[in-house]
Protein backbone atom coordinates (compact mmCIF):
# COMPACT_ATOMS: atom_id res chain seq x y z
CA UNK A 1 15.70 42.19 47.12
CA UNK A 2 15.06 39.09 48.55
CA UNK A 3 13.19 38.17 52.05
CA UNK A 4 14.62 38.01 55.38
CA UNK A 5 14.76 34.64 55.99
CA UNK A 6 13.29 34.26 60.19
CA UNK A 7 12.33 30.70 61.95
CA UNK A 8 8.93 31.22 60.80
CA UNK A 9 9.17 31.89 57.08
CA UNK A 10 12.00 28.85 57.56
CA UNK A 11 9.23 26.35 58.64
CA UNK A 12 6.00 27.48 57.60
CA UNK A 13 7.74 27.04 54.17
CA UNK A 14 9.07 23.67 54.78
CA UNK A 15 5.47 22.84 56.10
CA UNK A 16 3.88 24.26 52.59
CA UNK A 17 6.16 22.16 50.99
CA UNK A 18 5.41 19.21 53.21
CA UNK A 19 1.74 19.90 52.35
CA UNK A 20 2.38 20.60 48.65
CA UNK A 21 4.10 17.25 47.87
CA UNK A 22 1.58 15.13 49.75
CA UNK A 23 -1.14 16.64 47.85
CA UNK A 24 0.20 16.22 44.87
CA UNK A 25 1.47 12.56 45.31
CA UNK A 26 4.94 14.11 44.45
CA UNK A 27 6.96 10.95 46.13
CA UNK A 28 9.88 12.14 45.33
CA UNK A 29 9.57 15.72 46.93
CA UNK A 30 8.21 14.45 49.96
CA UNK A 31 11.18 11.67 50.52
CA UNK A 32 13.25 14.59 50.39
CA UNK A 33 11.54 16.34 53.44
CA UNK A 34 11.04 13.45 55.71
CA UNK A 35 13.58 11.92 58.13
CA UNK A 36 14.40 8.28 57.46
CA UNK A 37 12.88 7.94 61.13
CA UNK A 38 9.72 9.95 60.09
CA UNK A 39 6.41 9.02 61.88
CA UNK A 40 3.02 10.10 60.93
CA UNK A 41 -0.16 9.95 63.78
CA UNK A 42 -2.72 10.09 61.39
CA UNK A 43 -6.14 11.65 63.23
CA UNK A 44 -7.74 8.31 62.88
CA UNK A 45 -4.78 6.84 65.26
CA UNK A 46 -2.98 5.26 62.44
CA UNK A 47 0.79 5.58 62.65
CA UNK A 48 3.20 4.86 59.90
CA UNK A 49 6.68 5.53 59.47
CA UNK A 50 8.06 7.08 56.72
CA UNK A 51 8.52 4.20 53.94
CA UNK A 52 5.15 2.94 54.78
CA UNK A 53 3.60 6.61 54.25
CA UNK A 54 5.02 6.82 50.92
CA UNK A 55 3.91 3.14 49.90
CA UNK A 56 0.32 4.83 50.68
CA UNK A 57 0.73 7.56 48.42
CA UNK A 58 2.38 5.70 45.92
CA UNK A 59 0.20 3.03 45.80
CA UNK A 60 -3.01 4.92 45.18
CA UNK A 61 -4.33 3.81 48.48
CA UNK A 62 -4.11 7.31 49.90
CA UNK A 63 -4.97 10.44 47.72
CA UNK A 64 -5.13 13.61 48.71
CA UNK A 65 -7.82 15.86 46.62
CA UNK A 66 -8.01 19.01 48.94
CA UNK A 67 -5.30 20.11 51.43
CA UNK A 68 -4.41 23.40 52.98
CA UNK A 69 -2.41 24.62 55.62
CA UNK A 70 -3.68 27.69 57.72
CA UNK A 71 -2.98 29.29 61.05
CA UNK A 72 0.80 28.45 61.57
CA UNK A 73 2.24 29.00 64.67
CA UNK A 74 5.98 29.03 65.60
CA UNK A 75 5.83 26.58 68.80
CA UNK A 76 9.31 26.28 69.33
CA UNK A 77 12.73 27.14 67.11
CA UNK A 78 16.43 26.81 67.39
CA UNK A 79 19.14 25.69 65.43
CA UNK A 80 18.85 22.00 65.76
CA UNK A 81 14.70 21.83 66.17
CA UNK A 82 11.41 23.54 64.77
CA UNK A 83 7.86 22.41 65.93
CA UNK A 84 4.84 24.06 63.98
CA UNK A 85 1.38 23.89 64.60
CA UNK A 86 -1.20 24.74 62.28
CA UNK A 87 -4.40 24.37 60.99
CA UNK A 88 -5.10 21.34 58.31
CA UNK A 89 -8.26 20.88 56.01
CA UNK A 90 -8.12 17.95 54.15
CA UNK A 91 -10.44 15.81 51.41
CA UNK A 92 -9.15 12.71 50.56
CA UNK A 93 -9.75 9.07 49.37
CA UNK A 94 -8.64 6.25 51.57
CA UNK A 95 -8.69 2.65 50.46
CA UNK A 96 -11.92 3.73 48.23
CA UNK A 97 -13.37 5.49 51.18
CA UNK A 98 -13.67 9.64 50.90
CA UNK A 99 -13.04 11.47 53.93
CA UNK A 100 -12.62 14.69 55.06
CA UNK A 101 -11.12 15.52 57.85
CA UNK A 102 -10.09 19.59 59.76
CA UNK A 103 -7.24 18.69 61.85
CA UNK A 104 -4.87 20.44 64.35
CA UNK A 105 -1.04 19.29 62.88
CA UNK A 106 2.00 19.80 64.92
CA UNK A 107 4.79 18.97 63.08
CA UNK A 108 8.59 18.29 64.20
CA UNK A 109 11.54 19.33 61.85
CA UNK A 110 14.95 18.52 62.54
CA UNK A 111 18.14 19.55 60.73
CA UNK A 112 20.65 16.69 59.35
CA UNK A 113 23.58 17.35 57.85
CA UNK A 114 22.87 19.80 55.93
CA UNK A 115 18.69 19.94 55.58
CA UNK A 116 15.69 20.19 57.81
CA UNK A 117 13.51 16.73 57.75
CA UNK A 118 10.16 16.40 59.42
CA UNK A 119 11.06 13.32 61.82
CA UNK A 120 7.07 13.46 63.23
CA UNK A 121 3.75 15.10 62.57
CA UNK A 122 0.86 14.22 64.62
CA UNK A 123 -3.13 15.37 63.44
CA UNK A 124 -5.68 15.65 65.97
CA UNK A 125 -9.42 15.81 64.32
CA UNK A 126 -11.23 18.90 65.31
CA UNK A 127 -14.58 18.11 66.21
């Protein structure tokens, strides 16, 4: 017997997975999930797009050690468009530099063809 598939085990999944890859420095996964018109507001400000985020991760230059997901919440869902917010605590090493960072994430998926892509997430530092 297998799950009921609703819009929030649909995106809180694809935001695991999201997670997962980054933490892992699993390029390959995580090209999969991102649009080709990705953009990523780090909580420092920083913005890259999607090639440049996965230069960072690829490069060594950005390594996730800790990173988990909590408190999802369903913000909006429909056929075309999901938008999750959630909780994100994160250790990782920066250009040499360890930082660790809790973070509200709201995340925008959209489906293409014939798979959702994250085309934005945005991380605001909790104080």
């Amino acid at each position: 017997m297998s799950a009921v598939e609703t819009p929030q085990t649909i995106f809180f999944e694809l935001e695991r997975r999201r997670l997962a890859a980054a933490r892992a420095g699993d390029i390959a996964a995580l090209a999969q999930l991102l649009h080709d018109d990705f953009m990523f507001i780090h909580s420092n400000g920083r913005i890259d797009g999607r090639d440049d985020y996965l230069q960072l991760l690829a490069s060594g230059n950005l390594t996730y050690r800790e990173m988990d997901g909590t408190d999802h919440h369903l913000v909006h869902a429909n056929a075309d468009m999901g938008i999750v917010r959630s909780r994100v605590s994160l250790i990782a090493d920066y250009r040499g530099t360890r930082i660790t960072v809790t973070a509200l994430v709201v995340a925008v998926w959209i489906f293409t063809v014939s798979q959702w892509r994250a085309v934005t997430t945005q991380s605001t530092t909790i104080p």
